[in-house]
C-alpha atoms as a PDB file:
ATOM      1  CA  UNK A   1       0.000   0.000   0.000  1.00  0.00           C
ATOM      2  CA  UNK A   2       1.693   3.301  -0.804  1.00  0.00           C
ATOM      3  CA  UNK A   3      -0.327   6.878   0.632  1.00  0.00           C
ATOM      4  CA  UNK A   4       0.862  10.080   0.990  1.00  0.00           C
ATOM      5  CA  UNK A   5       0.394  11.606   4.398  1.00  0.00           C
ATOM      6  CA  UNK A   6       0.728  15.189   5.845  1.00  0.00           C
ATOM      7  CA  UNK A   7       3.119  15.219   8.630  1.00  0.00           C
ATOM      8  CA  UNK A   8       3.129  19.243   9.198  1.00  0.00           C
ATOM      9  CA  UNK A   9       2.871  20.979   6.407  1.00  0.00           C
ATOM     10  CA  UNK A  10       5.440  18.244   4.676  1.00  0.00           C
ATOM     11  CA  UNK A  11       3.645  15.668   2.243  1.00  0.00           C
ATOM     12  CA  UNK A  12       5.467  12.656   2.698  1.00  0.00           C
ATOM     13  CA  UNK A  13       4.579   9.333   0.427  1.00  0.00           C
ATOM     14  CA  UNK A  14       4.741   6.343   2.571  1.00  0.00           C
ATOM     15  CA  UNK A  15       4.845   2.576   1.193  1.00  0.00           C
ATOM     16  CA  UNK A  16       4.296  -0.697   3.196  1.00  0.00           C
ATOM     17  CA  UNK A  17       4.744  -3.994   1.863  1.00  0.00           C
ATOM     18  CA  UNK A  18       5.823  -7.576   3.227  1.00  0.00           C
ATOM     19  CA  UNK A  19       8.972  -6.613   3.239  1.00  0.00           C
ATOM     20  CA  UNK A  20       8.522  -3.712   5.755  1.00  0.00           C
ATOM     21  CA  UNK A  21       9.038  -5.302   8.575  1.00  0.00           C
ATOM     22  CA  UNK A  22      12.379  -6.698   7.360  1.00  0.00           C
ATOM     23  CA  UNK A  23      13.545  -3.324   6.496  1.00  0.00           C
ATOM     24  CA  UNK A  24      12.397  -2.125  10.544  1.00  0.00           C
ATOM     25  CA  UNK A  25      14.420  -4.683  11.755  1.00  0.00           C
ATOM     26  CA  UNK A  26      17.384  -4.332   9.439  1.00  0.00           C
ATOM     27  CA  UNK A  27      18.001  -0.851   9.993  1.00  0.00           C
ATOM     28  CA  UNK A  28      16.679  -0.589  13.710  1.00  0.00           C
ATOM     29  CA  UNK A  29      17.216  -5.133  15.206  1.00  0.00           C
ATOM     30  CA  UNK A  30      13.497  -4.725  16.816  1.00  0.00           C
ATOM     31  CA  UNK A  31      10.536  -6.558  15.134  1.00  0.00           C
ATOM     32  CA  UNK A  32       8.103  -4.335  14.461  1.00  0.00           C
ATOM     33  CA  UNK A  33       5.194  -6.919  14.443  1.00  0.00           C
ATOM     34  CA  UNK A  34       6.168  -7.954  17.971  1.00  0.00           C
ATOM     35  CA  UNK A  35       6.415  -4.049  19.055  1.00  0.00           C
ATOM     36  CA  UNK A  36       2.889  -3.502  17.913  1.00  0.00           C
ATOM     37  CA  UNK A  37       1.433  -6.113  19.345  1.00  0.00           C
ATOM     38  CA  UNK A  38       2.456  -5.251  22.476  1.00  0.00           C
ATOM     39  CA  UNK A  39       1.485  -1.867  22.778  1.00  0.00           C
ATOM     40  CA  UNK A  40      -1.363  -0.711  25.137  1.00  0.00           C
ATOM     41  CA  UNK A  41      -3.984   1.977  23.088  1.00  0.00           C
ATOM     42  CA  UNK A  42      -4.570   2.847  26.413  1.00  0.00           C
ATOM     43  CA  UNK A  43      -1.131   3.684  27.235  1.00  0.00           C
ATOM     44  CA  UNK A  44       1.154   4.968  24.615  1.00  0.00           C
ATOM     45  CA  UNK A  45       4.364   6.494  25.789  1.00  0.00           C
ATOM     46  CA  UNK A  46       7.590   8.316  24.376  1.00  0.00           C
ATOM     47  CA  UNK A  47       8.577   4.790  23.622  1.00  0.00           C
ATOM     48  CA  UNK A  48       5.768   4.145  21.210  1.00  0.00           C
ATOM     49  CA  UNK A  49       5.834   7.031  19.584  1.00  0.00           C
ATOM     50  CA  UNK A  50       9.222   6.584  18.379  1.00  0.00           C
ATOM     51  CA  UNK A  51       8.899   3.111  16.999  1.00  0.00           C
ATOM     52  CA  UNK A  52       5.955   4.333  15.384  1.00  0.00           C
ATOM     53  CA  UNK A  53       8.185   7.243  13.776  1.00  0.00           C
ATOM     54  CA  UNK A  54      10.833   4.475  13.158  1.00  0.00           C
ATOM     55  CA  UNK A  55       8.508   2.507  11.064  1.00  0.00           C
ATOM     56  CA  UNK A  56       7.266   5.875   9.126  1.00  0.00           C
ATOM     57  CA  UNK A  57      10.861   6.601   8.733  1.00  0.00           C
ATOM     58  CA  UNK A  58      11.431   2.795   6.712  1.00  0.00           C
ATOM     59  CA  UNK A  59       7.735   3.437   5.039  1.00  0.00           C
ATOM     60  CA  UNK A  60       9.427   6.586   3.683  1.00  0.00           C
ATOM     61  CA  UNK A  61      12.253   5.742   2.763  1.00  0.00           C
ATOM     62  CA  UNK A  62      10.650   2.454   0.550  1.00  0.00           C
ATOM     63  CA  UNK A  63       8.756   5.147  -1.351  1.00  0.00           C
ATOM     64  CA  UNK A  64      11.176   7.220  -2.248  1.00  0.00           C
ATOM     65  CA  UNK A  65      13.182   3.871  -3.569  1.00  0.00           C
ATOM     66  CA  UNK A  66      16.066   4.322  -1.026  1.00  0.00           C
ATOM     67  CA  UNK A  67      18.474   1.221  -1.003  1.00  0.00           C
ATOM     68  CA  UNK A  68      17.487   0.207   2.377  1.00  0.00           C
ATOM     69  CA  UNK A  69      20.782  -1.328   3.342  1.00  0.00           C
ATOM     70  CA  UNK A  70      22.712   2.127   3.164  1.00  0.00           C
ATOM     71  CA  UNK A  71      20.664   3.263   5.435  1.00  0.00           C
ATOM     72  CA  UNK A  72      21.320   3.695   9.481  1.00  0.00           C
ATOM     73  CA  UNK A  73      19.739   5.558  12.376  1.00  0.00           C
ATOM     74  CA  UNK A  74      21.913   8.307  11.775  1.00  0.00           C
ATOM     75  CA  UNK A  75      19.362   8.627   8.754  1.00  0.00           C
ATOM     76  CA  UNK A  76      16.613   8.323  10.828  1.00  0.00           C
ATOM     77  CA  UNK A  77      17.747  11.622  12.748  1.00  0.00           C
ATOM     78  CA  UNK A  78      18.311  13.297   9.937  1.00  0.00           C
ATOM     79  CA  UNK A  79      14.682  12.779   8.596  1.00  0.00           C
ATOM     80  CA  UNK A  80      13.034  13.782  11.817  1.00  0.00           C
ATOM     81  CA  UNK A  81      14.861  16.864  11.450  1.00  0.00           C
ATOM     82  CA  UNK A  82      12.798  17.899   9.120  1.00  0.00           C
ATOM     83  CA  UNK A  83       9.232  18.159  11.503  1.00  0.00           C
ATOM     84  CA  UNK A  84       8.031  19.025  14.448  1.00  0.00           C
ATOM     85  CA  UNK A  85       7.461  16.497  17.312  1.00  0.00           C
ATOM     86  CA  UNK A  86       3.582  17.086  17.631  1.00  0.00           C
ATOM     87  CA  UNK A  87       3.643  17.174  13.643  1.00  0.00           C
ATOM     88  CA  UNK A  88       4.965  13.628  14.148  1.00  0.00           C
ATOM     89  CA  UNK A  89       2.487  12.459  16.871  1.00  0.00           C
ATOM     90  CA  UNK A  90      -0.465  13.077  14.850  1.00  0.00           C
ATOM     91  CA  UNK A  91       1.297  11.416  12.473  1.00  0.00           C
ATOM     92  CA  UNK A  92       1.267   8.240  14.359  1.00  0.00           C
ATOM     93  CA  UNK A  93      -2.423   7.454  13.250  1.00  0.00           C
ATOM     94  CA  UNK A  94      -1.891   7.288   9.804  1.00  0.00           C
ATOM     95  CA  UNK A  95       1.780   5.483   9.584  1.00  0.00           C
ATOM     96  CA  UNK A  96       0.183   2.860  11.709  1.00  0.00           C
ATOM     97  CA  UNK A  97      -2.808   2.445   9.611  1.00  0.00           C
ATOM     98  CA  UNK A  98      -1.115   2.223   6.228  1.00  0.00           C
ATOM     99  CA  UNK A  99       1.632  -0.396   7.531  1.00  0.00           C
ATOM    100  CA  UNK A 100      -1.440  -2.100   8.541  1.00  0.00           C
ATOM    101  CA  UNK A 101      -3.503  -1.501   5.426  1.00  0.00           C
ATOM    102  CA  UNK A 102      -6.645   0.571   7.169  1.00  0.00           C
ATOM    103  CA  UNK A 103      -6.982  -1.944   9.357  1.00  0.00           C
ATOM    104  CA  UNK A 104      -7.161   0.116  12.366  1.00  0.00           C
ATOM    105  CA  UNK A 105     -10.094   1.402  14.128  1.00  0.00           C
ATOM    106  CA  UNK A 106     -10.086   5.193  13.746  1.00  0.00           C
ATOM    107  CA  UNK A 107     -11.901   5.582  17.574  1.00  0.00           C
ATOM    108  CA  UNK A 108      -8.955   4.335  18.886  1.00  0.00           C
ATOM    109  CA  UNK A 109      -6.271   6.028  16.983  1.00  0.00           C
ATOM    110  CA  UNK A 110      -8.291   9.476  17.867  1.00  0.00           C
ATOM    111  CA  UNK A 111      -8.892   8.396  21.202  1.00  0.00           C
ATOM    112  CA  UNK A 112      -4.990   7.702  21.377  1.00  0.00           C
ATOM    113  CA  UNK A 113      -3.926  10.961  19.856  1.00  0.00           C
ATOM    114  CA  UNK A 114      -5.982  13.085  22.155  1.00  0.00           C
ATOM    115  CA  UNK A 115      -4.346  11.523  25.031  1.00  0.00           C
ATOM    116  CA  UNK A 116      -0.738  12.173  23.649  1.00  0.00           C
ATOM    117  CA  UNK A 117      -1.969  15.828  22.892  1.00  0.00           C
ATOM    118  CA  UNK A 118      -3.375  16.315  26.863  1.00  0.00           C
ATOM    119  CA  UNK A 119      -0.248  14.923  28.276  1.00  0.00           C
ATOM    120  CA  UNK A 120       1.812  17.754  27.252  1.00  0.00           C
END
């Protein structure tokens, strides 16, 4: 599935494939599957965010038709550079739903995201 998402005011196309989760745990040794899984919609921490942001990073990058094995997290920093933090929270709803192919139920990404936005 590739989509193009607003993260700020930056468009950024993002694609998700099988091979996604290969790429995650290439350039960052977690399994992004496993992280998912574990996470609590009730509870989503600094933590979350930023394997969420990791995974938007690799969905990126795979649209833009980056060879993925060049790339490191010194990469990843780079990229986040180029938003905001809040820009990237907000985010979170729609990187997770197109690695997951619209799978997820939009009351509990909103739900989710107005408790990130509170806590600050």
């Amino acid at each position: 599935m590739q989509k193009t998402i607003k993260i700020g005011d930056v468009e950024v196309a993002m694609r998700a494939s099988a091979a996604t989760a290969i790429r995650y745990r290439n350039i960052f040794h977690g399994d992004i599957m496993k992280e998912l899984m574990e996470m609590d919609p009730e509870k989503i921490d600094a933590s979350v965010i930023e394997k969420i942001q990791k995974l938007g990073f690799v969905m990126a990058k795979s649209a833009e038709g980056v060879t993925m094995t060049m790339l490191t997290e010194d990469d990843y920093v780079a990229w986040l550079d180029k938003f905001d933090s809040i820009d990237l929270m907000t985010a979170s709803k729609d990187i997770v739903s197109i690695y997951l192919g619209g799978k997820v139920s939009e009351s509990e990404l909103k739900k989710t995201e107005t408790e990130n936005l509170t806590e600050k």
